[in-house]
PDB file of N, CA and C in Angstrom:
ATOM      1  N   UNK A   1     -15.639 -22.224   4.194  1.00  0.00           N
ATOM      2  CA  UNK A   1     -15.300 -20.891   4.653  1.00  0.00           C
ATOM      3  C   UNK A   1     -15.077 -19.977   3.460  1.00  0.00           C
ATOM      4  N   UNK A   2     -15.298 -18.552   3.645  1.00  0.00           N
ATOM      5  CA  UNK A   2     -15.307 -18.079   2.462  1.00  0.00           C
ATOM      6  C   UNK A   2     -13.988 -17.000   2.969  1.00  0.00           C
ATOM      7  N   UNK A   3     -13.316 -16.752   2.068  1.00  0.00           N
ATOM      8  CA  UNK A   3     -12.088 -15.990   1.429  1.00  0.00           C
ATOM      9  C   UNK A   3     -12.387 -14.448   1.492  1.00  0.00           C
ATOM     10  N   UNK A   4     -11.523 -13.802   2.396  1.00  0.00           N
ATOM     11  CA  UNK A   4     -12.050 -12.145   2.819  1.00  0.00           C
ATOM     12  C   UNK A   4     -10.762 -11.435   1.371  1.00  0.00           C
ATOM     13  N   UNK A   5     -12.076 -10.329   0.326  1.00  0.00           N
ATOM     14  CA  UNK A   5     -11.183  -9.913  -0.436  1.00  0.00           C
ATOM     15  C   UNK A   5     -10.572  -8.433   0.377  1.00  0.00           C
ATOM     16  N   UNK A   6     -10.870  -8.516   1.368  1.00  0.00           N
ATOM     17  CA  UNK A   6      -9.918  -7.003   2.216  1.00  0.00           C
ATOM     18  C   UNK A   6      -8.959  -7.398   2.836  1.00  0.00           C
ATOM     19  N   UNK A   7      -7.418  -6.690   2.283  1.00  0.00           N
ATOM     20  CA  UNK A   7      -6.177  -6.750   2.245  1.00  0.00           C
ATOM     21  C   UNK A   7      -5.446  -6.440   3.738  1.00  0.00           C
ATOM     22  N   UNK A   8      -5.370  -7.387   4.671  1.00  0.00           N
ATOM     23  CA  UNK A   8      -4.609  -7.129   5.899  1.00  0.00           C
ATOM     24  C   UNK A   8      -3.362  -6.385   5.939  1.00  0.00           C
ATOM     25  N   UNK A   9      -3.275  -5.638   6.907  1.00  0.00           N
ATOM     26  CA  UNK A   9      -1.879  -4.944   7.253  1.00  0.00           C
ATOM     27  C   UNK A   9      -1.382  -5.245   8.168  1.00  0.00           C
ATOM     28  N   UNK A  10      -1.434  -6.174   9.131  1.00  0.00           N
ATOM     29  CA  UNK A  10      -1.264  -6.381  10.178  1.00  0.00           C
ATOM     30  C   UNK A  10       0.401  -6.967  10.403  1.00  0.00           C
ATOM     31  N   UNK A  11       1.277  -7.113   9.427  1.00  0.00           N
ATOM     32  CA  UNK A  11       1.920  -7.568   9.663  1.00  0.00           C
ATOM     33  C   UNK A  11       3.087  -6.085   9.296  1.00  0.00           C
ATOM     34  N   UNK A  12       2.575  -4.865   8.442  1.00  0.00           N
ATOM     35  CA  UNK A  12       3.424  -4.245   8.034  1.00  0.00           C
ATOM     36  C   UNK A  12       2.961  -3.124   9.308  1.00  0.00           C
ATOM     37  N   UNK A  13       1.958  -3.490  10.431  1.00  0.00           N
ATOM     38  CA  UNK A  13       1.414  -1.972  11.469  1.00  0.00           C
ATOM     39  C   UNK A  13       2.474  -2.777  12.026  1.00  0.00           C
ATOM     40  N   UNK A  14       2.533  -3.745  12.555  1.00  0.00           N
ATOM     41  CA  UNK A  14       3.280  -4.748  13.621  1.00  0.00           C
ATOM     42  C   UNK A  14       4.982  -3.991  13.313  1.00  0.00           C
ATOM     43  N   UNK A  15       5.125  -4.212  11.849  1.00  0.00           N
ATOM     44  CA  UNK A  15       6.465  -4.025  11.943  1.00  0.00           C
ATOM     45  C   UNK A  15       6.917  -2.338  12.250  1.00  0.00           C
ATOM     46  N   UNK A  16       5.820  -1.420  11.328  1.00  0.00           N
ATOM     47  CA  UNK A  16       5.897  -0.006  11.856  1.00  0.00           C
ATOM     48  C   UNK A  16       5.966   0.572  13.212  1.00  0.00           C
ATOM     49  N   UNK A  17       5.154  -0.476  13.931  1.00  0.00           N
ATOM     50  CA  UNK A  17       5.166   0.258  15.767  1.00  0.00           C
ATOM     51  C   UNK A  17       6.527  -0.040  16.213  1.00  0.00           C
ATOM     52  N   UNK A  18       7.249  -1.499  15.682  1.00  0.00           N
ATOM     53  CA  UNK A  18       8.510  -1.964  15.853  1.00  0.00           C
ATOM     54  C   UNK A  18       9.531  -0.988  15.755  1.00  0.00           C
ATOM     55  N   UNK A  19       9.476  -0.620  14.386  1.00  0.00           N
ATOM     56  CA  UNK A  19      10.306   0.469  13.962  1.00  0.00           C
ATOM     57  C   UNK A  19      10.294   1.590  14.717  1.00  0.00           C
ATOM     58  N   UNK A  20       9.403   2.544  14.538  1.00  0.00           N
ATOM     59  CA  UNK A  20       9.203   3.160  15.577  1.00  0.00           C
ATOM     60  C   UNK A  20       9.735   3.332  16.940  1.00  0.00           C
ATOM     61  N   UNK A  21       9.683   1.880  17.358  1.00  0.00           N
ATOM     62  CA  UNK A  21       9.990   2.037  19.496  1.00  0.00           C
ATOM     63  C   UNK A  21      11.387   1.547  18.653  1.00  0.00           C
ATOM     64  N   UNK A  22      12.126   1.008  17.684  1.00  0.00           N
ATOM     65  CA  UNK A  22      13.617   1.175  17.448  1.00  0.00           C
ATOM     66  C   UNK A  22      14.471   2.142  16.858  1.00  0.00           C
ATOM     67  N   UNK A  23      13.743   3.214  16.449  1.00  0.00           N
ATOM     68  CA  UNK A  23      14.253   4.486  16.098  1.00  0.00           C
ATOM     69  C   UNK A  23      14.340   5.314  17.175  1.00  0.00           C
ATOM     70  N   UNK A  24      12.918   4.980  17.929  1.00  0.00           N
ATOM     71  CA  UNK A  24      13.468   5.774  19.251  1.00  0.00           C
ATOM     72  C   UNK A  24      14.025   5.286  20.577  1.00  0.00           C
ATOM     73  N   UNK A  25      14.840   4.492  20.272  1.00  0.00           N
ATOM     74  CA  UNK A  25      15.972   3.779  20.951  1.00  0.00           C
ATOM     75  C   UNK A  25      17.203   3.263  20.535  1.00  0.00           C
ATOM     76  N   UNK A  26      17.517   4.558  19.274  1.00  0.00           N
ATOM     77  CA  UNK A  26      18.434   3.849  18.749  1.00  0.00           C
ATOM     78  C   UNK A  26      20.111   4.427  19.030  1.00  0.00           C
ATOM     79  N   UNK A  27      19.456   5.790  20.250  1.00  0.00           N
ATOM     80  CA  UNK A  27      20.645   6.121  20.426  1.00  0.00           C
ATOM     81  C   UNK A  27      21.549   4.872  21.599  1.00  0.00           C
ATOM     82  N   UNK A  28      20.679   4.421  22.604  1.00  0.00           N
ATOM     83  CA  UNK A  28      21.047   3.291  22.880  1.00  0.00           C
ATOM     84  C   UNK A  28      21.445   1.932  21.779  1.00  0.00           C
ATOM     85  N   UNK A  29      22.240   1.239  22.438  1.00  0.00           N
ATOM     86  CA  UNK A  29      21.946  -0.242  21.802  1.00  0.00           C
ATOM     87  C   UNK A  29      20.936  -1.333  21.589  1.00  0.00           C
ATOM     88  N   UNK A  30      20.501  -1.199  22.107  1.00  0.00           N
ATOM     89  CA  UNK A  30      18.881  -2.069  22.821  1.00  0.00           C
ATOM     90  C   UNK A  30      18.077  -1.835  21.121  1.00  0.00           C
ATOM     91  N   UNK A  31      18.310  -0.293  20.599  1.00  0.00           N
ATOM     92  CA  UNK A  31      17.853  -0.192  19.435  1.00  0.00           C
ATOM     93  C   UNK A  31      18.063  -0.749  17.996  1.00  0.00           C
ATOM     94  N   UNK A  32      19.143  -1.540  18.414  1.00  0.00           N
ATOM     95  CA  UNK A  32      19.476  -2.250  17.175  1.00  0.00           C
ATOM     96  C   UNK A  32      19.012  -3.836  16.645  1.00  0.00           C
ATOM     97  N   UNK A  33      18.259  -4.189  18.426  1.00  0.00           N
ATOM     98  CA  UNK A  33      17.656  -5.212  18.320  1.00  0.00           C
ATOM     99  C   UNK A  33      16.070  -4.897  17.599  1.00  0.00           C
ATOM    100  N   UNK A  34      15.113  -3.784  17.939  1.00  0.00           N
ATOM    101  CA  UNK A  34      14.043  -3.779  17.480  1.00  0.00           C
ATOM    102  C   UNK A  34      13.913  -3.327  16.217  1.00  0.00           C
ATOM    103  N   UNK A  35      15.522  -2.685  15.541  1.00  0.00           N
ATOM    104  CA  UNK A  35      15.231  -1.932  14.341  1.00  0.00           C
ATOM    105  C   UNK A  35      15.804  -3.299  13.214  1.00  0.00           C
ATOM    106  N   UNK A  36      16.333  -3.989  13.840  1.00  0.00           N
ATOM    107  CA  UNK A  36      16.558  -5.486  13.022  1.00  0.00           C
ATOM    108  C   UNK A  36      15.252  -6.573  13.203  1.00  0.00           C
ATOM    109  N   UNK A  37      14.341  -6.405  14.238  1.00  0.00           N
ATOM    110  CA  UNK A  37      13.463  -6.993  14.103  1.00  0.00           C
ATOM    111  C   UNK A  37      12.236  -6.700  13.097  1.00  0.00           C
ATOM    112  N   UNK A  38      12.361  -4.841  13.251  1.00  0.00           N
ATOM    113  CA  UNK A  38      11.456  -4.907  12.524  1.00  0.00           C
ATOM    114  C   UNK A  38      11.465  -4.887  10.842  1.00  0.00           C
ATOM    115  N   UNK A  39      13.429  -4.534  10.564  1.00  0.00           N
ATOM    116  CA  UNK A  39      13.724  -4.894   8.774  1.00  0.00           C
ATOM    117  C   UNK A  39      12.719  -6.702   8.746  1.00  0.00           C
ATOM    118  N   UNK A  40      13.409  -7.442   9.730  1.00  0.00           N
ATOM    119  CA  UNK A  40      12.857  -8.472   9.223  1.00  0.00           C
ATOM    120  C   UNK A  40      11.285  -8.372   8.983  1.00  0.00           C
ATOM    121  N   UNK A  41      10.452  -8.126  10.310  1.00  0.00           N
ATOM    122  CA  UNK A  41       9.074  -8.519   9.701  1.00  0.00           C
ATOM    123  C   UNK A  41       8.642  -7.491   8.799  1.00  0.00           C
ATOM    124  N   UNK A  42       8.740  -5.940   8.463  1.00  0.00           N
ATOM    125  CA  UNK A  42       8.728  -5.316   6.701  1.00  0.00           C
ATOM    126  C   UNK A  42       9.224  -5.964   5.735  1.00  0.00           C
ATOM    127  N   UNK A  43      10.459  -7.080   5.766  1.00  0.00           N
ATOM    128  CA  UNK A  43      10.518  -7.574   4.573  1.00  0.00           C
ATOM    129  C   UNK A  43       9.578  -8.929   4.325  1.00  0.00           C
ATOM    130  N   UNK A  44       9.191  -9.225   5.318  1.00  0.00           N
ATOM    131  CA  UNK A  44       8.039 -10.386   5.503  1.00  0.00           C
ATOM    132  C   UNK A  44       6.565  -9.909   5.052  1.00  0.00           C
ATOM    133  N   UNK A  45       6.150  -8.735   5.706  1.00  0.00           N
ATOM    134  CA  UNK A  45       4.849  -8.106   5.038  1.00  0.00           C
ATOM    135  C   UNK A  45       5.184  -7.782   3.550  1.00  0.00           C
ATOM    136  N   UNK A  46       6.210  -7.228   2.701  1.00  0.00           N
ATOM    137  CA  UNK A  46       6.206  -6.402   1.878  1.00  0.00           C
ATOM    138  C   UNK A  46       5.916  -7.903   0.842  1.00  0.00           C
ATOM    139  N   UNK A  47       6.383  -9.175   1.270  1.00  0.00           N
ATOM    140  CA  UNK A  47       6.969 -10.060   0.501  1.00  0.00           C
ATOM    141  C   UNK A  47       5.428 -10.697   0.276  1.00  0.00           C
ATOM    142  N   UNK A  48       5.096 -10.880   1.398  1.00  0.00           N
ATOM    143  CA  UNK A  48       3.879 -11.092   1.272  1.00  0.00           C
ATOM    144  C   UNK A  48       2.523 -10.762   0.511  1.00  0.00           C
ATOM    145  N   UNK A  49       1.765 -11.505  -0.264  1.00  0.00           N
ATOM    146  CA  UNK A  49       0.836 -10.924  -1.460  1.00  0.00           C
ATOM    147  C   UNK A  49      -0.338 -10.623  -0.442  1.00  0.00           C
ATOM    148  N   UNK A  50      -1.320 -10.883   0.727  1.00  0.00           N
ATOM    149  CA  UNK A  50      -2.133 -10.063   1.139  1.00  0.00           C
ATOM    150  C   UNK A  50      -1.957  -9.302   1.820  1.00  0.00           C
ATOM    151  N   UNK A  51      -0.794  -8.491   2.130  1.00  0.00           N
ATOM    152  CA  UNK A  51      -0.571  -7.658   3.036  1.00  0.00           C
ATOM    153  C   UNK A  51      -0.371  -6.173   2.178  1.00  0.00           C
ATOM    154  N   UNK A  52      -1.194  -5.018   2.918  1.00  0.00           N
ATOM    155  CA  UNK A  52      -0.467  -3.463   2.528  1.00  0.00           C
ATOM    156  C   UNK A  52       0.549  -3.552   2.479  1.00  0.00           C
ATOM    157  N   UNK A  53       1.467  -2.870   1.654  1.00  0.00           N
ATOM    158  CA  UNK A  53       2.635  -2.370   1.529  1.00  0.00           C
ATOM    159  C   UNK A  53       3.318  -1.508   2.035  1.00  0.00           C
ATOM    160  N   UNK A  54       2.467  -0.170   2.265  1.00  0.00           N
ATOM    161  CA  UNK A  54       2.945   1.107   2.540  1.00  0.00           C
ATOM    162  C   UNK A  54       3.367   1.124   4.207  1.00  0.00           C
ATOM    163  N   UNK A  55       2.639   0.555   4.702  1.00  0.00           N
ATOM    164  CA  UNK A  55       3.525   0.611   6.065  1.00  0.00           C
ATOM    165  C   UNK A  55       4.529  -0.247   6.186  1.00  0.00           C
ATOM    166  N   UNK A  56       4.438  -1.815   5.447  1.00  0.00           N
ATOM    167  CA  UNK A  56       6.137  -2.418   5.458  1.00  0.00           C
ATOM    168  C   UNK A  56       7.200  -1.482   4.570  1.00  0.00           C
ATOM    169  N   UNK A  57       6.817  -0.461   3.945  1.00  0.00           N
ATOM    170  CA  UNK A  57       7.955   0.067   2.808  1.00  0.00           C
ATOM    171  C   UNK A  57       8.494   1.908   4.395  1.00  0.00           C
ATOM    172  N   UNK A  58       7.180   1.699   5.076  1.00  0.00           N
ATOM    173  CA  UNK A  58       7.669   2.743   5.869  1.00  0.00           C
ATOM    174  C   UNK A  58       8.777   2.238   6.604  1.00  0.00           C
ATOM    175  N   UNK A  59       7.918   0.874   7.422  1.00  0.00           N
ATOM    176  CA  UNK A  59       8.666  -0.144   7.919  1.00  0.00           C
ATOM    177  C   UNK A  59      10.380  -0.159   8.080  1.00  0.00           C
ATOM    178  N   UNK A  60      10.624  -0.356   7.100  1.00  0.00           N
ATOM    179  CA  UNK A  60      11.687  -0.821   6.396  1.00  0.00           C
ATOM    180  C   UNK A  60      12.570   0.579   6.288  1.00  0.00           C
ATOM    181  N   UNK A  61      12.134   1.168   5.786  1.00  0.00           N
ATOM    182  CA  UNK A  61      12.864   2.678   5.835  1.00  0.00           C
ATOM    183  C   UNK A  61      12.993   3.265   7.339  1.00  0.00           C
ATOM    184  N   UNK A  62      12.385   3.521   7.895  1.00  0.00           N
ATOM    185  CA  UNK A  62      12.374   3.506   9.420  1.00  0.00           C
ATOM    186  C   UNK A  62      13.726   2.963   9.806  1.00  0.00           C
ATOM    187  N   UNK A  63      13.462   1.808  10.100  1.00  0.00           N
ATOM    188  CA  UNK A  63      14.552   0.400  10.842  1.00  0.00           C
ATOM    189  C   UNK A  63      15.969   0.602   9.841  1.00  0.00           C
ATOM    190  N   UNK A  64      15.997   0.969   8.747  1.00  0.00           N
ATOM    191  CA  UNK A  64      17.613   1.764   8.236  1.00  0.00           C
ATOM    192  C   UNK A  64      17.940   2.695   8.650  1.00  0.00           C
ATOM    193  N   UNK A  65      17.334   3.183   9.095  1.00  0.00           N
ATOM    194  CA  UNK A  65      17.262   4.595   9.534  1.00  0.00           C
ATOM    195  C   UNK A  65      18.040   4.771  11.183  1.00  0.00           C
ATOM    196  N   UNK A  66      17.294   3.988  11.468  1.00  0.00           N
ATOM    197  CA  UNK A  66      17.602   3.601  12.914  1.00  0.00           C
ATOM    198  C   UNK A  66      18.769   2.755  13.147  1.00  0.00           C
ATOM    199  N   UNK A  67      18.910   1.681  11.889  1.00  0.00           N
ATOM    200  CA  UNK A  67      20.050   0.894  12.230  1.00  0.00           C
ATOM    201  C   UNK A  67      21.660   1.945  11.943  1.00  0.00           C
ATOM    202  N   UNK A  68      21.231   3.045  11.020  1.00  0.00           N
ATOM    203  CA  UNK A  68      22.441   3.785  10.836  1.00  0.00           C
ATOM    204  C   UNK A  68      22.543   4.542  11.835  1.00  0.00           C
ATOM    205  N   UNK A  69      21.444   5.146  12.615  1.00  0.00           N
ATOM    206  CA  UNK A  69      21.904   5.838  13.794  1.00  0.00           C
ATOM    207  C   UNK A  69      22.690   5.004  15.297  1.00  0.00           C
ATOM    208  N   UNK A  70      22.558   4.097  15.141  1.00  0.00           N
ATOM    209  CA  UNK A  70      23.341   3.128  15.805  1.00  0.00           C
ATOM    210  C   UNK A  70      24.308   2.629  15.855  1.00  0.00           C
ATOM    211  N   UNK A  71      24.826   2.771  14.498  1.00  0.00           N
ATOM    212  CA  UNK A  71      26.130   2.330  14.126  1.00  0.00           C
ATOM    213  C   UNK A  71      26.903   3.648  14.414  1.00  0.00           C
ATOM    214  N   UNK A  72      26.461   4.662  13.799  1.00  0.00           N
ATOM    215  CA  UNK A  72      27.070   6.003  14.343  1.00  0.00           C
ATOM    216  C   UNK A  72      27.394   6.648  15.449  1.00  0.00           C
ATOM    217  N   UNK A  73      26.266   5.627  16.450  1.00  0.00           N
ATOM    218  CA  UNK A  73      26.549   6.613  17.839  1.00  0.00           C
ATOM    219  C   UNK A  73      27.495   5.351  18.533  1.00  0.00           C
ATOM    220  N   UNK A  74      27.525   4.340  18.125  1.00  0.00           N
ATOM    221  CA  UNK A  74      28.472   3.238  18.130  1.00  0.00           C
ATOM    222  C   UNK A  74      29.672   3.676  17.612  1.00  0.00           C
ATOM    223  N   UNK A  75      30.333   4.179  16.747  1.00  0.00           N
ATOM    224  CA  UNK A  75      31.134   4.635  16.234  1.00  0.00           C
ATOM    225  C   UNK A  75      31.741   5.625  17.004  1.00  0.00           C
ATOM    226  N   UNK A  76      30.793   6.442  17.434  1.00  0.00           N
ATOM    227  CA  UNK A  76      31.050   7.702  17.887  1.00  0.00           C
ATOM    228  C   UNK A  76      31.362   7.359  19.416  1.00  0.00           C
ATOM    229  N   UNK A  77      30.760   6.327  19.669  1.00  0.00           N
ATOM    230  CA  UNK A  77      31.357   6.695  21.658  1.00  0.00           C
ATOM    231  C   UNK A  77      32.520   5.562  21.579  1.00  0.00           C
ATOM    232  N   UNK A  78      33.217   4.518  21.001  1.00  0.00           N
ATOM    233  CA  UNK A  78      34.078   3.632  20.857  1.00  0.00           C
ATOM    234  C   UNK A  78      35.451   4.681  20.388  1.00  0.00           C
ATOM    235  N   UNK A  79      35.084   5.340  19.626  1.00  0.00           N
ATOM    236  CA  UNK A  79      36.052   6.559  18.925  1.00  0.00           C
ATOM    237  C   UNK A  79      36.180   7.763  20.486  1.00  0.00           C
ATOM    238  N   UNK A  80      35.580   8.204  21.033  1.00  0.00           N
ATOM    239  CA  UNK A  80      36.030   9.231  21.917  1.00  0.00           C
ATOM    240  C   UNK A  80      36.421   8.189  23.354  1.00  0.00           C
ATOM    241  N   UNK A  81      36.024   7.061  23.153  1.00  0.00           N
ATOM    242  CA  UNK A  81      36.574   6.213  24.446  1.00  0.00           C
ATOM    243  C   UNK A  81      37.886   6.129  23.970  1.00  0.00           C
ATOM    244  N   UNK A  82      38.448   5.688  22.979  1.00  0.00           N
ATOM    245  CA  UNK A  82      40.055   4.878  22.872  1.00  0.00           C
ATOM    246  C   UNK A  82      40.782   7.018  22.966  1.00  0.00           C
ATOM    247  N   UNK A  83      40.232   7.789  22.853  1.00  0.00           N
ATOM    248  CA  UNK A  83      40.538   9.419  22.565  1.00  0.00           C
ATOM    249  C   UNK A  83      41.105   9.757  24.422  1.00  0.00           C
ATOM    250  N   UNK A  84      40.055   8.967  25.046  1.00  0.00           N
ATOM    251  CA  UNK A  84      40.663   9.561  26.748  1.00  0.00           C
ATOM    252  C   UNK A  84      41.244   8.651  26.961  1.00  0.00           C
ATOM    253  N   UNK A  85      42.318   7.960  26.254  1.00  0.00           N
ATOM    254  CA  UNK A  85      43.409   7.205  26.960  1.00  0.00           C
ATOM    255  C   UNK A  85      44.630   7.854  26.286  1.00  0.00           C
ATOM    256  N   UNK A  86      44.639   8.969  25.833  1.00  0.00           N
ATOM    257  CA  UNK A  86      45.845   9.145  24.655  1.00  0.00           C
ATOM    258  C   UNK A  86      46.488  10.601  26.064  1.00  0.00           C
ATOM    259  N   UNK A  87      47.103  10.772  26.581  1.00  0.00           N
ATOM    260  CA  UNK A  87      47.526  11.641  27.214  1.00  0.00           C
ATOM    261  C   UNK A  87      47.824  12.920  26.702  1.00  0.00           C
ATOM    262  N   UNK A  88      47.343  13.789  27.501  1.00  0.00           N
ATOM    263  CA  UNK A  88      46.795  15.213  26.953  1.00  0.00           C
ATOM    264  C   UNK A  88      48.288  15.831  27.469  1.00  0.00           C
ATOM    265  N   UNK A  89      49.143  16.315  26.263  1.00  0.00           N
ATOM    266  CA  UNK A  89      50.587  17.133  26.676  1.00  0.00           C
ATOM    267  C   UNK A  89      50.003  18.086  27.705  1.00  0.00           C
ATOM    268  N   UNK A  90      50.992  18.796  28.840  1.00  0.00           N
ATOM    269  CA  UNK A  90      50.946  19.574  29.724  1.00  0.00           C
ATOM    270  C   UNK A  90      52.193  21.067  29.061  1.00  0.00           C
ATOM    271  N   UNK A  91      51.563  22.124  29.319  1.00  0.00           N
ATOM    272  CA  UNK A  91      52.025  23.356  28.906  1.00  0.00           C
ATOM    273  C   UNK A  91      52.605  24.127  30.492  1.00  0.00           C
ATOM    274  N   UNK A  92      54.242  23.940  30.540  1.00  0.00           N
ATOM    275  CA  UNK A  92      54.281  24.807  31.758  1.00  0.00           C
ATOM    276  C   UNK A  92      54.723  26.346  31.362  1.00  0.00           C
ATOM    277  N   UNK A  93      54.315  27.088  32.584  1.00  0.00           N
ATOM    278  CA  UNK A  93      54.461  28.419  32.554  1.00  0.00           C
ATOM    279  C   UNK A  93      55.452  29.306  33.071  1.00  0.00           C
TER     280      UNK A  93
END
């Protein structure tokens, strides 16, 4: 069998579409599963010697991207939940 010298991407498109459907789900939680799936397989393409780069390096930037918006909106609704249990003083007139 002979040895193809054209450089597959298939593993850094795989992880970009990943990224992608986990950025845009990352205001949910659900998004933290595809934006960790797809750090992993960008760091698998990038690591990799026949694979493009530029879409695992998008990859990868993407899925941080996404994993910080998750933590934030995580942050952010855990923080205004414990906020409506604190009793709001009453002002009489």
């Amino acid at each position: 069998m002979e040895e193809s010298n054209v450089k597959s991407g298939t593993l850094g498109v795989v992880s970009f579409v990943v990224s992608i459907m986990g950025f845009m789900t990352s205001f949910f939680f659900i998004g933290a599963i595809f934006d960790i799936a797809a750090l992993i397989i960008g760091i698998v393409a990038l690591v990799n010697k026949n694979n493009k780069k530029g879409f695992a390096i998008a990859a990868i930037i993407i899925s941080l991207i996404g994993l910080l918006i998750v933590i934030a909106s995580a942050v952010y609704i855990f923080y205004f939940m414990n906020m409506q249990s604190v009793p709001v003083p009453r002002v009489d007139m």
